[in-house]
C-alpha atoms as a PDB file:
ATOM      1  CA  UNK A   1       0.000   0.000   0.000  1.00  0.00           C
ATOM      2  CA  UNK A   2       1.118   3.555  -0.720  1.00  0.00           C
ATOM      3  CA  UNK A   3       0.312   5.271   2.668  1.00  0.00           C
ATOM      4  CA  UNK A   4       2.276   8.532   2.623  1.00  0.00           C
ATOM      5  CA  UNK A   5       0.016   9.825  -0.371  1.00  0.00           C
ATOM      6  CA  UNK A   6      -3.054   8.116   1.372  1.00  0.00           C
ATOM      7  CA  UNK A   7      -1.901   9.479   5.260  1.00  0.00           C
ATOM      8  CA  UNK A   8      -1.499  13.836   3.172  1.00  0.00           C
ATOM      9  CA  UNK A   9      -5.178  13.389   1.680  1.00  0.00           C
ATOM     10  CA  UNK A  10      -7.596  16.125   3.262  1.00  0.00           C
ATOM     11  CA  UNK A  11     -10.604  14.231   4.977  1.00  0.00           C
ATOM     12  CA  UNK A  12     -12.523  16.651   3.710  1.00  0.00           C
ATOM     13  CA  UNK A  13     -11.778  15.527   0.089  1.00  0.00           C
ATOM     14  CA  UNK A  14     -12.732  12.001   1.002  1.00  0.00           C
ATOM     15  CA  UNK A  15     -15.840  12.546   3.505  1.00  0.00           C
ATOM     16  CA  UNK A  16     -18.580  13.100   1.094  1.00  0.00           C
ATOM     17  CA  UNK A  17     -17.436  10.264  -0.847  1.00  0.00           C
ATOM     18  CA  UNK A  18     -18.368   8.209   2.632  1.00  0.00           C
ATOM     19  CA  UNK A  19     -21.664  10.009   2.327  1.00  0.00           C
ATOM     20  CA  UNK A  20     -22.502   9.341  -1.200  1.00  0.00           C
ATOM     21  CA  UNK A  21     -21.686   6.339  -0.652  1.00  0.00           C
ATOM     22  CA  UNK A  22     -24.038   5.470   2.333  1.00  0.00           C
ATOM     23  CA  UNK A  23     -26.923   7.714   0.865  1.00  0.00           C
ATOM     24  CA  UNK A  24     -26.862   5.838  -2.162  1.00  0.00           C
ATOM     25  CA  UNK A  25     -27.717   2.800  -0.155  1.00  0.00           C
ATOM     26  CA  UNK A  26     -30.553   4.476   1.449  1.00  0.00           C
ATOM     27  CA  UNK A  27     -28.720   5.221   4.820  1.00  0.00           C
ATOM     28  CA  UNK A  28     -28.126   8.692   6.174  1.00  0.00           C
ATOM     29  CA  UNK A  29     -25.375  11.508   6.677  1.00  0.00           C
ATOM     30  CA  UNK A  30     -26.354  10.901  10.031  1.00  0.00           C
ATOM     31  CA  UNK A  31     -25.657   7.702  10.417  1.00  0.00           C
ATOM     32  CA  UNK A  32     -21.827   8.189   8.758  1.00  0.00           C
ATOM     33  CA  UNK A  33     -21.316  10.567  11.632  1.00  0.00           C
ATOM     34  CA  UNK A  34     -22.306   8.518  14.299  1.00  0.00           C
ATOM     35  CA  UNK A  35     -19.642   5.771  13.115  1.00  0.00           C
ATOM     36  CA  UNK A  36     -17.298   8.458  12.830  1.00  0.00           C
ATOM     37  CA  UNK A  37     -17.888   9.639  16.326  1.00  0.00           C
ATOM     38  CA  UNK A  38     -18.052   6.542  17.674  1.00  0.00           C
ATOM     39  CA  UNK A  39     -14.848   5.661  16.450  1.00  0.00           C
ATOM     40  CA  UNK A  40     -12.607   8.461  16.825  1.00  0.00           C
ATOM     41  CA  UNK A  41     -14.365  10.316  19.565  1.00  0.00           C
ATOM     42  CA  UNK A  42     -14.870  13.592  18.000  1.00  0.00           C
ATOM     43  CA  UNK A  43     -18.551  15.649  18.526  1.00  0.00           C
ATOM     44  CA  UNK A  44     -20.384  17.272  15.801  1.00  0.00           C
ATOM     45  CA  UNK A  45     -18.455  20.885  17.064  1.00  0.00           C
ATOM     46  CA  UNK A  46     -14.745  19.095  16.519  1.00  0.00           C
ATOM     47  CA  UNK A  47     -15.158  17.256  13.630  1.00  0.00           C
ATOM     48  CA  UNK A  48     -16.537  20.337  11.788  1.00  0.00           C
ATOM     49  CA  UNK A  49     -13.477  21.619  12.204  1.00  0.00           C
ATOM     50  CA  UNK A  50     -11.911  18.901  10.642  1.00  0.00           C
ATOM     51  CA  UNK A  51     -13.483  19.593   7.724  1.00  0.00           C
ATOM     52  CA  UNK A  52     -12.918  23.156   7.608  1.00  0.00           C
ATOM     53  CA  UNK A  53      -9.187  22.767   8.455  1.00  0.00           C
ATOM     54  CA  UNK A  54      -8.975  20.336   5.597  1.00  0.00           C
ATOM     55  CA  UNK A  55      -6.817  18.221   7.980  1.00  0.00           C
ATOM     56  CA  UNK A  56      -5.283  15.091   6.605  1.00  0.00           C
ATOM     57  CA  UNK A  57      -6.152  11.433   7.054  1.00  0.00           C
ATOM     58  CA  UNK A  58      -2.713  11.378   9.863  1.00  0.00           C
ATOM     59  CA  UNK A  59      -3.660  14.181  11.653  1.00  0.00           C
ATOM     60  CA  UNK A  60      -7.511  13.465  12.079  1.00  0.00           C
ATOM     61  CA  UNK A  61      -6.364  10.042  13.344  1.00  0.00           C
ATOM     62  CA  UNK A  62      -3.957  10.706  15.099  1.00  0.00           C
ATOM     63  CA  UNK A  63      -5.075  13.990  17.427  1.00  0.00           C
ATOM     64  CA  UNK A  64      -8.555  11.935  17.395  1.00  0.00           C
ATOM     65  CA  UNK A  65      -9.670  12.844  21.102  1.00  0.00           C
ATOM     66  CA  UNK A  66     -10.005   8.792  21.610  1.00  0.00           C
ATOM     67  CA  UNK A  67     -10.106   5.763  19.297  1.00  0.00           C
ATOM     68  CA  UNK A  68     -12.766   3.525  20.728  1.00  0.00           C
ATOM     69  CA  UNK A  69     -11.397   0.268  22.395  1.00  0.00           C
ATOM     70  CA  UNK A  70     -13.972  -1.939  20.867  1.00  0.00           C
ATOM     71  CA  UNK A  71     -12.207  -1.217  17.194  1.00  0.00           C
ATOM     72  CA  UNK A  72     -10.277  -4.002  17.520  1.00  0.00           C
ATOM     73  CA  UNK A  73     -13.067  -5.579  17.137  1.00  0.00           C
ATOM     74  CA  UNK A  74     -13.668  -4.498  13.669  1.00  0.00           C
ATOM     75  CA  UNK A  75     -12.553  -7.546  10.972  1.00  0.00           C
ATOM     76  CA  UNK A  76     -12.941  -8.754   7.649  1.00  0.00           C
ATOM     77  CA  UNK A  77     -11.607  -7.656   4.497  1.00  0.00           C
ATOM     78  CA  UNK A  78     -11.430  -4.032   2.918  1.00  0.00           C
ATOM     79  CA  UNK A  79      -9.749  -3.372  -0.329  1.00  0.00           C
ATOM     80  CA  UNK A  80      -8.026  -6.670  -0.230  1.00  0.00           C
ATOM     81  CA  UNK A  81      -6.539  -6.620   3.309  1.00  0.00           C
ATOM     82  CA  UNK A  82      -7.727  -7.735   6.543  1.00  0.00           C
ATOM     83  CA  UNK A  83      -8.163  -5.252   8.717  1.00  0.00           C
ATOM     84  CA  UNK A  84      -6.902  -6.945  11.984  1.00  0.00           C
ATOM     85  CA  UNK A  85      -3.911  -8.205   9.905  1.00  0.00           C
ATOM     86  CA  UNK A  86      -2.852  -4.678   8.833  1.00  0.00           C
ATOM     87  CA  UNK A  87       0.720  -4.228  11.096  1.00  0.00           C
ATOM     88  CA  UNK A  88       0.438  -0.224  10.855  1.00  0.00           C
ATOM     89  CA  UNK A  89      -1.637   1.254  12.773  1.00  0.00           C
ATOM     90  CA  UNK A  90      -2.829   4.565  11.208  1.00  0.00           C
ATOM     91  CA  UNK A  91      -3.737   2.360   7.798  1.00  0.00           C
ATOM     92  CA  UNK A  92      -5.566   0.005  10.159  1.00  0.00           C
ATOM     93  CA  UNK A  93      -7.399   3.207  11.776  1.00  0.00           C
ATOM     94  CA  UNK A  94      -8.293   4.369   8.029  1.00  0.00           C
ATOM     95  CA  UNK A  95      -9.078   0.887   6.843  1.00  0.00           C
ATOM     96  CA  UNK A  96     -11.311   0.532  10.053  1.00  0.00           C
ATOM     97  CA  UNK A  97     -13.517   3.286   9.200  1.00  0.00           C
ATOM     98  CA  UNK A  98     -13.998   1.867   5.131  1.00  0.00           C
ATOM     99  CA  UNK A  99     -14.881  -1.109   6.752  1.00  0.00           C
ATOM    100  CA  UNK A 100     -17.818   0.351   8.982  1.00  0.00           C
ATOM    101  CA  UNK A 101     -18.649   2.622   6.205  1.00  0.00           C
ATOM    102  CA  UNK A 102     -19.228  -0.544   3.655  1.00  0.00           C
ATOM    103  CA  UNK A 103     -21.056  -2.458   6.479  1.00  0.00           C
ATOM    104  CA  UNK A 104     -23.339   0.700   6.531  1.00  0.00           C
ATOM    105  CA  UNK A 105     -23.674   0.623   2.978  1.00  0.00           C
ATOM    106  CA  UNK A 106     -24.517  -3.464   2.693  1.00  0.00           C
ATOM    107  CA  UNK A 107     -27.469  -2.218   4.988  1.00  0.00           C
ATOM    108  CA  UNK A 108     -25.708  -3.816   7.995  1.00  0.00           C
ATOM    109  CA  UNK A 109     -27.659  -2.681  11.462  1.00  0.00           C
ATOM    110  CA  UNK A 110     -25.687   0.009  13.971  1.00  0.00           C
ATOM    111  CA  UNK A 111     -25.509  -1.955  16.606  1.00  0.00           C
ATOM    112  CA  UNK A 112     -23.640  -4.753  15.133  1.00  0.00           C
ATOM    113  CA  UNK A 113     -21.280  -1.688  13.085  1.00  0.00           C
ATOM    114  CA  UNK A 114     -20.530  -0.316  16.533  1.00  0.00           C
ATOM    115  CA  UNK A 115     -19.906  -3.788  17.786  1.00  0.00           C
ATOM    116  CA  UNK A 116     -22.759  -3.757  20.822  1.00  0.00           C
END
Protein backbone atom coordinates (compact mmCIF):
# COMPACT_ATOMS: atom_id res chain seq x y z
CA UNK A 1 0.00 0.00 0.00
CA UNK A 2 1.12 3.55 -0.72
CA UNK A 3 0.31 5.27 2.67
CA UNK A 4 2.28 8.53 2.62
CA UNK A 5 0.02 9.83 -0.37
CA UNK A 6 -3.05 8.12 1.37
CA UNK A 7 -1.90 9.48 5.26
CA UNK A 8 -1.50 13.84 3.17
CA UNK A 9 -5.18 13.39 1.68
CA UNK A 10 -7.60 16.13 3.26
CA UNK A 11 -10.60 14.23 4.98
CA UNK A 12 -12.52 16.65 3.71
CA UNK A 13 -11.78 15.53 0.09
CA UNK A 14 -12.73 12.00 1.00
CA UNK A 15 -15.84 12.55 3.51
CA UNK A 16 -18.58 13.10 1.09
CA UNK A 17 -17.44 10.26 -0.85
CA UNK A 18 -18.37 8.21 2.63
CA UNK A 19 -21.66 10.01 2.33
CA UNK A 20 -22.50 9.34 -1.20
CA UNK A 21 -21.69 6.34 -0.65
CA UNK A 22 -24.04 5.47 2.33
CA UNK A 23 -26.92 7.71 0.87
CA UNK A 24 -26.86 5.84 -2.16
CA UNK A 25 -27.72 2.80 -0.16
CA UNK A 26 -30.55 4.48 1.45
CA UNK A 27 -28.72 5.22 4.82
CA UNK A 28 -28.13 8.69 6.17
CA UNK A 29 -25.37 11.51 6.68
CA UNK A 30 -26.35 10.90 10.03
CA UNK A 31 -25.66 7.70 10.42
CA UNK A 32 -21.83 8.19 8.76
CA UNK A 33 -21.32 10.57 11.63
CA UNK A 34 -22.31 8.52 14.30
CA UNK A 35 -19.64 5.77 13.12
CA UNK A 36 -17.30 8.46 12.83
CA UNK A 37 -17.89 9.64 16.33
CA UNK A 38 -18.05 6.54 17.67
CA UNK A 39 -14.85 5.66 16.45
CA UNK A 40 -12.61 8.46 16.82
CA UNK A 41 -14.36 10.32 19.57
CA UNK A 42 -14.87 13.59 18.00
CA UNK A 43 -18.55 15.65 18.53
CA UNK A 44 -20.38 17.27 15.80
CA UNK A 45 -18.45 20.89 17.06
CA UNK A 46 -14.74 19.10 16.52
CA UNK A 47 -15.16 17.26 13.63
CA UNK A 48 -16.54 20.34 11.79
CA UNK A 49 -13.48 21.62 12.20
CA UNK A 50 -11.91 18.90 10.64
CA UNK A 51 -13.48 19.59 7.72
CA UNK A 52 -12.92 23.16 7.61
CA UNK A 53 -9.19 22.77 8.45
CA UNK A 54 -8.97 20.34 5.60
CA UNK A 55 -6.82 18.22 7.98
CA UNK A 56 -5.28 15.09 6.60
CA UNK A 57 -6.15 11.43 7.05
CA UNK A 58 -2.71 11.38 9.86
CA UNK A 59 -3.66 14.18 11.65
CA UNK A 60 -7.51 13.47 12.08
CA UNK A 61 -6.36 10.04 13.34
CA UNK A 62 -3.96 10.71 15.10
CA UNK A 63 -5.07 13.99 17.43
CA UNK A 64 -8.56 11.94 17.40
CA UNK A 65 -9.67 12.84 21.10
CA UNK A 66 -10.00 8.79 21.61
CA UNK A 67 -10.11 5.76 19.30
CA UNK A 68 -12.77 3.52 20.73
CA UNK A 69 -11.40 0.27 22.40
CA UNK A 70 -13.97 -1.94 20.87
CA UNK A 71 -12.21 -1.22 17.19
CA UNK A 72 -10.28 -4.00 17.52
CA UNK A 73 -13.07 -5.58 17.14
CA UNK A 74 -13.67 -4.50 13.67
CA UNK A 75 -12.55 -7.55 10.97
CA UNK A 76 -12.94 -8.75 7.65
CA UNK A 77 -11.61 -7.66 4.50
CA UNK A 78 -11.43 -4.03 2.92
CA UNK A 79 -9.75 -3.37 -0.33
CA UNK A 80 -8.03 -6.67 -0.23
CA UNK A 81 -6.54 -6.62 3.31
CA UNK A 82 -7.73 -7.74 6.54
CA UNK A 83 -8.16 -5.25 8.72
CA UNK A 84 -6.90 -6.95 11.98
CA UNK A 85 -3.91 -8.20 9.90
CA UNK A 86 -2.85 -4.68 8.83
CA UNK A 87 0.72 -4.23 11.10
CA UNK A 88 0.44 -0.22 10.86
CA UNK A 89 -1.64 1.25 12.77
CA UNK A 90 -2.83 4.56 11.21
CA UNK A 91 -3.74 2.36 7.80
CA UNK A 92 -5.57 0.00 10.16
CA UNK A 93 -7.40 3.21 11.78
CA UNK A 94 -8.29 4.37 8.03
CA UNK A 95 -9.08 0.89 6.84
CA UNK A 96 -11.31 0.53 10.05
CA UNK A 97 -13.52 3.29 9.20
CA UNK A 98 -14.00 1.87 5.13
CA UNK A 99 -14.88 -1.11 6.75
CA UNK A 100 -17.82 0.35 8.98
CA UNK A 101 -18.65 2.62 6.21
CA UNK A 102 -19.23 -0.54 3.66
CA UNK A 103 -21.06 -2.46 6.48
CA UNK A 104 -23.34 0.70 6.53
CA UNK A 105 -23.67 0.62 2.98
CA UNK A 106 -24.52 -3.46 2.69
CA UNK A 107 -27.47 -2.22 4.99
CA UNK A 108 -25.71 -3.82 7.99
CA UNK A 109 -27.66 -2.68 11.46
CA UNK A 110 -25.69 0.01 13.97
CA UNK A 111 -25.51 -1.95 16.61
CA UNK A 112 -23.64 -4.75 15.13
CA UNK A 113 -21.28 -1.69 13.08
CA UNK A 114 -20.53 -0.32 16.53
CA UNK A 115 -19.91 -3.79 17.79
CA UNK A 116 -22.76 -3.76 20.82
Amino acid sequence: MENTRIYKMSFAGVYPHYIAKAEKKGRTKEEVHQIIFWLTGYNEESFQKILDDKTNFEDFFNNAPKMNPNASKITGVICGYRVEEIEDKLMQKIRYLDKMIDELAKGKSMDKILRQ
